[in-house]
PDB file of N, CA and C in Angstrom:
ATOM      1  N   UNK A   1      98.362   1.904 -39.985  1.00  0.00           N
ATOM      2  CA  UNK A   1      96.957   1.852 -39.747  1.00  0.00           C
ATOM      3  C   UNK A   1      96.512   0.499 -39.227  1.00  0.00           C
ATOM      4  N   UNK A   2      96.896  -0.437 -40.091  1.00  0.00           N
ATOM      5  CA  UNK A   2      96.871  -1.832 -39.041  1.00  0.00           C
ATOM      6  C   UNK A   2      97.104  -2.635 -37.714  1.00  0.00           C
ATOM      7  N   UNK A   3      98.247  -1.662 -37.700  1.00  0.00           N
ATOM      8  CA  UNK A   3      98.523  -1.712 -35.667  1.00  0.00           C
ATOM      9  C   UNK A   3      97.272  -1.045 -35.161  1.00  0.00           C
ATOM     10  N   UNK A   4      97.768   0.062 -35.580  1.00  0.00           N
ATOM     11  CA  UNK A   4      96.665   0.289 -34.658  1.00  0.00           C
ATOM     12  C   UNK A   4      95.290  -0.067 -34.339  1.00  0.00           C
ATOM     13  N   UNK A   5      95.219  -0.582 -35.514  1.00  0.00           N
ATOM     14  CA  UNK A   5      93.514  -1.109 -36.029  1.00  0.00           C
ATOM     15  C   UNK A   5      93.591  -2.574 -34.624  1.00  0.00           C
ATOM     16  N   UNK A   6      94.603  -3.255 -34.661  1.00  0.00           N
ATOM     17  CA  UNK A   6      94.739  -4.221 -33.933  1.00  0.00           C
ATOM     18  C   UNK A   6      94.672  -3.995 -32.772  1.00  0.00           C
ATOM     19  N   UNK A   7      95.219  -2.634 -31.863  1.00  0.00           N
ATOM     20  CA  UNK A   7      95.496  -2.405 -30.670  1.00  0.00           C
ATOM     21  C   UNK A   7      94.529  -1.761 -30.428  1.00  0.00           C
ATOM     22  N   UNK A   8      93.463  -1.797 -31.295  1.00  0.00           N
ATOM     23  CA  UNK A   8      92.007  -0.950 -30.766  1.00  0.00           C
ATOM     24  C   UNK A   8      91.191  -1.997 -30.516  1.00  0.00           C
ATOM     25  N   UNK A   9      91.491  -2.829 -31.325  1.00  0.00           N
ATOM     26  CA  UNK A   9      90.388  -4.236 -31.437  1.00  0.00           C
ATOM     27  C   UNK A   9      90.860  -5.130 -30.059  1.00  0.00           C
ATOM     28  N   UNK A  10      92.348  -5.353 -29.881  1.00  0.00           N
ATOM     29  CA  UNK A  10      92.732  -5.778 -28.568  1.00  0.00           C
ATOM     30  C   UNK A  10      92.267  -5.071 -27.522  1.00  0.00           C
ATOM     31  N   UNK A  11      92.494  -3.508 -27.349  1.00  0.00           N
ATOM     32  CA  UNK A  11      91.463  -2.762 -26.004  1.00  0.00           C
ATOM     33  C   UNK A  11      90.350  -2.954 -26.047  1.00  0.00           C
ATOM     34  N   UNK A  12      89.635  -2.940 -26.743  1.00  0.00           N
ATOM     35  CA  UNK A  12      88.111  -2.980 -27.373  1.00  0.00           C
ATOM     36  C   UNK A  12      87.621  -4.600 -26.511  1.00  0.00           C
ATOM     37  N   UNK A  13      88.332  -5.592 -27.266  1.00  0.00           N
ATOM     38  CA  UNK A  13      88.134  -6.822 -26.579  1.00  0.00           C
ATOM     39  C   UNK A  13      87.987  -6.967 -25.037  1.00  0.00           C
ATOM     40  N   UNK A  14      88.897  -6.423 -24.315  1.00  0.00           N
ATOM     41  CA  UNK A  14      89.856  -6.426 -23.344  1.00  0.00           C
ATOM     42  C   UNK A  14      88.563  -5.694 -22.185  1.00  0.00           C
ATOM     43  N   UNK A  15      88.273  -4.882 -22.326  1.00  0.00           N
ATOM     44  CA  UNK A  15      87.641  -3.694 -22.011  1.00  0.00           C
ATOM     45  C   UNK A  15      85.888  -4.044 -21.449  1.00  0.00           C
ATOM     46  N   UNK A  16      85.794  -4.788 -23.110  1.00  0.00           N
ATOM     47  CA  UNK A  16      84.463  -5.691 -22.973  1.00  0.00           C
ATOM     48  C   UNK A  16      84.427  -6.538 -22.322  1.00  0.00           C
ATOM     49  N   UNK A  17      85.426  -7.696 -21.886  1.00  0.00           N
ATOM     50  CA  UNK A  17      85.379  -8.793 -21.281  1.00  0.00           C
ATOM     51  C   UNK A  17      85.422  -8.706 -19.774  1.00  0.00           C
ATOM     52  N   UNK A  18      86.356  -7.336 -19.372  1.00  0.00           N
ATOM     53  CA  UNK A  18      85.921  -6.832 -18.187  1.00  0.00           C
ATOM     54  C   UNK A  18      85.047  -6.701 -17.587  1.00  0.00           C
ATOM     55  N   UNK A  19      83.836  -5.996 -18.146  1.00  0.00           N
ATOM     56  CA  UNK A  19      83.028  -5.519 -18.036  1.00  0.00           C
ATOM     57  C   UNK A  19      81.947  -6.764 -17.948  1.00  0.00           C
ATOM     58  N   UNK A  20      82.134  -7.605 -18.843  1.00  0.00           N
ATOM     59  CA  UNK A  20      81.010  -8.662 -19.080  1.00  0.00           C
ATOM     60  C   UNK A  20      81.613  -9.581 -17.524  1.00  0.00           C
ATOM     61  N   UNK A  21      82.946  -9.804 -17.324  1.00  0.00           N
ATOM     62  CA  UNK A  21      83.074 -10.629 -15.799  1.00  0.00           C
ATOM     63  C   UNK A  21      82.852  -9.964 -14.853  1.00  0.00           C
ATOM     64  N   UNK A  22      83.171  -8.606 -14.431  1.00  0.00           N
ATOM     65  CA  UNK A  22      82.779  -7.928 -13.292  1.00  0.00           C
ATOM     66  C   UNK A  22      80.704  -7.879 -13.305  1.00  0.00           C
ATOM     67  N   UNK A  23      80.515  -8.072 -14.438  1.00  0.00           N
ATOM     68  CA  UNK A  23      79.252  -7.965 -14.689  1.00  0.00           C
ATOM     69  C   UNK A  23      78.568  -9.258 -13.595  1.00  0.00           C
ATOM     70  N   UNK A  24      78.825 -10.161 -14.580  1.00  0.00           N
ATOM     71  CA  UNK A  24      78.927 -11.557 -13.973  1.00  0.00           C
ATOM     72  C   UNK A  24      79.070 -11.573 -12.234  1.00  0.00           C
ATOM     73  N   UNK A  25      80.161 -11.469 -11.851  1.00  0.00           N
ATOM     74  CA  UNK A  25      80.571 -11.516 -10.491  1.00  0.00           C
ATOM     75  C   UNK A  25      79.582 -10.916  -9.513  1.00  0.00           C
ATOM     76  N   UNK A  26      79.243  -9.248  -9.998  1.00  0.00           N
ATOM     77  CA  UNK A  26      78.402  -8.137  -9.532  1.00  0.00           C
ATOM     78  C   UNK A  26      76.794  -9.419  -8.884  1.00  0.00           C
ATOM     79  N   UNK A  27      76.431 -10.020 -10.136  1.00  0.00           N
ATOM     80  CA  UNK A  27      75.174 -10.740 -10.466  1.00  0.00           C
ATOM     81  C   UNK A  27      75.365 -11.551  -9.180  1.00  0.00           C
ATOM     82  N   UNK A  28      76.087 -12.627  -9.704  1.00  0.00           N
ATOM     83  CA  UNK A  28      76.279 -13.743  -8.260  1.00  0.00           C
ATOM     84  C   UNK A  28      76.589 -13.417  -7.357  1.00  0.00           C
ATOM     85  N   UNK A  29      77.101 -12.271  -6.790  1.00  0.00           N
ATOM     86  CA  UNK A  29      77.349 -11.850  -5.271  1.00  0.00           C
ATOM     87  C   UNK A  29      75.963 -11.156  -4.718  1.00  0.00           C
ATOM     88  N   UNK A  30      75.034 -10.681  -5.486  1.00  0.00           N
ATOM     89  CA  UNK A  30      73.874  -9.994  -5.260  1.00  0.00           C
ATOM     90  C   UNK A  30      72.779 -11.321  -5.150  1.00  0.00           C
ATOM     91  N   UNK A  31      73.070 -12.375  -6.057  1.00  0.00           N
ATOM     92  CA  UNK A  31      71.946 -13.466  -6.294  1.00  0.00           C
ATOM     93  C   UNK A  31      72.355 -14.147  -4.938  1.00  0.00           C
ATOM     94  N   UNK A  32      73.494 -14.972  -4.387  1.00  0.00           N
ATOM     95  CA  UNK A  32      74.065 -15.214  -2.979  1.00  0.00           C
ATOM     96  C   UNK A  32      73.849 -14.694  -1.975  1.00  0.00           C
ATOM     97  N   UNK A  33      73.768 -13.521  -1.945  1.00  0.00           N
ATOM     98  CA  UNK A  33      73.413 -12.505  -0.759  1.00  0.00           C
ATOM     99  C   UNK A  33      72.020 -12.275  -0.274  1.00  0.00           C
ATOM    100  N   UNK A  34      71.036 -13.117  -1.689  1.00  0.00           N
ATOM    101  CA  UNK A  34      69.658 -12.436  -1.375  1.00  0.00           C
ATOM    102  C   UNK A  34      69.057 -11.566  -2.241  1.00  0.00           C
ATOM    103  N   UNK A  35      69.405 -10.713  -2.244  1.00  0.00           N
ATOM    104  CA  UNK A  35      68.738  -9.510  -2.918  1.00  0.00           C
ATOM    105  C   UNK A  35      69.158  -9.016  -4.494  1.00  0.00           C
ATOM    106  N   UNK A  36      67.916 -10.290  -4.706  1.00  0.00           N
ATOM    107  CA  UNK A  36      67.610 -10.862  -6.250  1.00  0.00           C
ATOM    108  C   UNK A  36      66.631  -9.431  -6.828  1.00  0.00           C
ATOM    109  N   UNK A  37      66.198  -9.041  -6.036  1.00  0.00           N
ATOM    110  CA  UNK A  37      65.476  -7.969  -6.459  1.00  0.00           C
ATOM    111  C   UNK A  37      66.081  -6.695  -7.248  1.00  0.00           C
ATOM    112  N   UNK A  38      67.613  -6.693  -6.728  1.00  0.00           N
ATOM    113  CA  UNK A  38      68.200  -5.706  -7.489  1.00  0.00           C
ATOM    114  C   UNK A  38      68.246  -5.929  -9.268  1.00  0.00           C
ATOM    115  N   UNK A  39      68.403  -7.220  -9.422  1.00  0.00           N
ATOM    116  CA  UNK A  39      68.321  -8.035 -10.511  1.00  0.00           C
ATOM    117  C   UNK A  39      67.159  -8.123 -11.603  1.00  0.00           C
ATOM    118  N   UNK A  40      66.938  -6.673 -11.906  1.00  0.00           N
ATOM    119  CA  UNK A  40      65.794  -6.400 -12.593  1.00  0.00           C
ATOM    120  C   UNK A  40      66.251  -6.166 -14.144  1.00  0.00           C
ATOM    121  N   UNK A  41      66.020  -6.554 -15.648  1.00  0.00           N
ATOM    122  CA  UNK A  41      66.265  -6.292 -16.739  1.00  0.00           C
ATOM    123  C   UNK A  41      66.822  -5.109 -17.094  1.00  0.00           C
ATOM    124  N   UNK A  42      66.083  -4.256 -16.275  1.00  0.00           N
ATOM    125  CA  UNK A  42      66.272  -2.537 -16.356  1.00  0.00           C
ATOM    126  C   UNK A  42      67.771  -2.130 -15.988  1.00  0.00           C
ATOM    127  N   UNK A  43      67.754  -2.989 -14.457  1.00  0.00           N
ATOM    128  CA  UNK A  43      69.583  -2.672 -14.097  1.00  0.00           C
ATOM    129  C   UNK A  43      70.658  -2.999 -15.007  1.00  0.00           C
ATOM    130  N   UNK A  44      70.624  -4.328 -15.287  1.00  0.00           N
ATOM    131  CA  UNK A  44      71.013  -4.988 -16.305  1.00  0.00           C
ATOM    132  C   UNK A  44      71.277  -3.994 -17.517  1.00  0.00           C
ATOM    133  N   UNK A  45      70.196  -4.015 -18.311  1.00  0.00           N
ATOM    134  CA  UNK A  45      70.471  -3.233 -19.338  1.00  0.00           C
ATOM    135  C   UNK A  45      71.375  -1.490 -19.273  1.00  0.00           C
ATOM    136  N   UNK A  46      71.047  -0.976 -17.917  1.00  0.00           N
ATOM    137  CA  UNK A  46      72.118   0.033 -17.423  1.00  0.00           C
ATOM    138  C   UNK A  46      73.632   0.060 -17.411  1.00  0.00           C
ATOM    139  N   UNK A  47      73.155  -1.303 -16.698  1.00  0.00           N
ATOM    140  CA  UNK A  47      75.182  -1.712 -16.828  1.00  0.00           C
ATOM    141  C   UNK A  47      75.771  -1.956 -17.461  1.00  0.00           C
ATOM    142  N   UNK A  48      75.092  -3.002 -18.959  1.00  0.00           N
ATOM    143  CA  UNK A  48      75.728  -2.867 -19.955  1.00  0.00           C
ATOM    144  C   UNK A  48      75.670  -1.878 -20.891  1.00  0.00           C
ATOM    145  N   UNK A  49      74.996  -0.530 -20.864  1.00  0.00           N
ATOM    146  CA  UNK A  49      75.115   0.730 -21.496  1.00  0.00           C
ATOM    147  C   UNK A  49      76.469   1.402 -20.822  1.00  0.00           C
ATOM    148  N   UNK A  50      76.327   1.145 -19.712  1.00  0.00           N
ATOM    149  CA  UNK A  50      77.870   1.668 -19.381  1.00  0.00           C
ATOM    150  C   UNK A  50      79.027   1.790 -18.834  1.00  0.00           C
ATOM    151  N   UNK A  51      79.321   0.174 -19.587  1.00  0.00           N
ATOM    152  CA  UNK A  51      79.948  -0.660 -20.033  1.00  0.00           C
ATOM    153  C   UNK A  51      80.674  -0.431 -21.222  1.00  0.00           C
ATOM    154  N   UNK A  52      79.440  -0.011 -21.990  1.00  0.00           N
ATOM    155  CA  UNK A  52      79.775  -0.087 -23.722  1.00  0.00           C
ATOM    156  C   UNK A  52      80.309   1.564 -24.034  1.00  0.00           C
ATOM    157  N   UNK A  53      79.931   2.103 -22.653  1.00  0.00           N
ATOM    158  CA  UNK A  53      80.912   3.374 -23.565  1.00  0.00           C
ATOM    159  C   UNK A  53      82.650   3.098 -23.329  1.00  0.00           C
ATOM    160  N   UNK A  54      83.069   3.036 -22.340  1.00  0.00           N
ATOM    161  CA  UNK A  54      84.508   2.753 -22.367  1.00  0.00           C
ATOM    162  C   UNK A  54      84.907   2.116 -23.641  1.00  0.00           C
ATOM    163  N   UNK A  55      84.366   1.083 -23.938  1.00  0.00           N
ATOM    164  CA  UNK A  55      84.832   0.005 -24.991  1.00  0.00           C
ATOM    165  C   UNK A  55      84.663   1.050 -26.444  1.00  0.00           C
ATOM    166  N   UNK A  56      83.872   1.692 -26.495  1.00  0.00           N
ATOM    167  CA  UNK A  56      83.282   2.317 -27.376  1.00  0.00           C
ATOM    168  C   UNK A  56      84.211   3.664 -28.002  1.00  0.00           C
ATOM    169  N   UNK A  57      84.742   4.125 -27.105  1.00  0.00           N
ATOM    170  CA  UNK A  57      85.935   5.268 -26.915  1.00  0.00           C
ATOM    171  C   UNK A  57      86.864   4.605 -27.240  1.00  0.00           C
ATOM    172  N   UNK A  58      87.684   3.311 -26.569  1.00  0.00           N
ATOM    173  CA  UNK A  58      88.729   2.933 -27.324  1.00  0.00           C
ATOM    174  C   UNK A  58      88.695   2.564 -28.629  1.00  0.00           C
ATOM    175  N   UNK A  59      87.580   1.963 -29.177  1.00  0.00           N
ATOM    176  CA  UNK A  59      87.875   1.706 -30.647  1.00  0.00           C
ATOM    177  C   UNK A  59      87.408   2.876 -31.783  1.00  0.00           C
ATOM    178  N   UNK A  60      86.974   3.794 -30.958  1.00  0.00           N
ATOM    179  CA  UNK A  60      86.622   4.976 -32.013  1.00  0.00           C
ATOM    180  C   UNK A  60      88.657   5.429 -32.180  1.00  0.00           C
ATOM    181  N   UNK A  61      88.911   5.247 -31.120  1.00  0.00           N
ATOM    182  CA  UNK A  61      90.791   5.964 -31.100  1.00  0.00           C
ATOM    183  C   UNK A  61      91.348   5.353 -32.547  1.00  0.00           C
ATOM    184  N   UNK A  62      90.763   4.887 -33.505  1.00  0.00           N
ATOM    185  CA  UNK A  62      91.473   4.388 -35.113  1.00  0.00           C
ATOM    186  C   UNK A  62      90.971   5.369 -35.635  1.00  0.00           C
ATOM    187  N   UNK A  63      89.807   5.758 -35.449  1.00  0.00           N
ATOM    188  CA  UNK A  63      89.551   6.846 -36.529  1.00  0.00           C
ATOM    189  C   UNK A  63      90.453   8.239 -36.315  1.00  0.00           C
ATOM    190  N   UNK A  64      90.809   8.474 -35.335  1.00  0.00           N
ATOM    191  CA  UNK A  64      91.708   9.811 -35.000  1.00  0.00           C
ATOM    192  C   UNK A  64      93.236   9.327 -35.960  1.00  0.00           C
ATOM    193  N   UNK A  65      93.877   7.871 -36.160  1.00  0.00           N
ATOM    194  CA  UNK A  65      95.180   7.897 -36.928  1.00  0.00           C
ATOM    195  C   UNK A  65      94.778   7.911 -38.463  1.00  0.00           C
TER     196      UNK A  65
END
């Protein structure tokens, strides 16, 4: 149960941090380009909703062992 607990928490991590740099990157190539306007709280908060399901699926995978 502890491996796995670990290898959920490692995807889990892994998964998130993705998400938070492509996040990142997404931002500054749109803020560089100009079109700051896409850059509204609302988008934002979209992307990190789904974001958080991937991450969210791998660490539910402990409760299935």
């Amino acid at each position: 149960g502890a491996h796995a607990l670990r290898t959920a928490c490692c995807l889990g991590l892994t998964v998130h941090m993705m998400g938070g740099i492509l996040g990142l990157l997404i931002m500054a190539a749109l803020a560089v380009l100009g079109t700051a306007t896409l850059l509204t709280p609302i988008h934002v908060l979209l992307y990190q909703l789904v974001w958080l399901v991937p991450g969210w699926i791998v660490t539910m995978w402990t409760r299935a062992i």
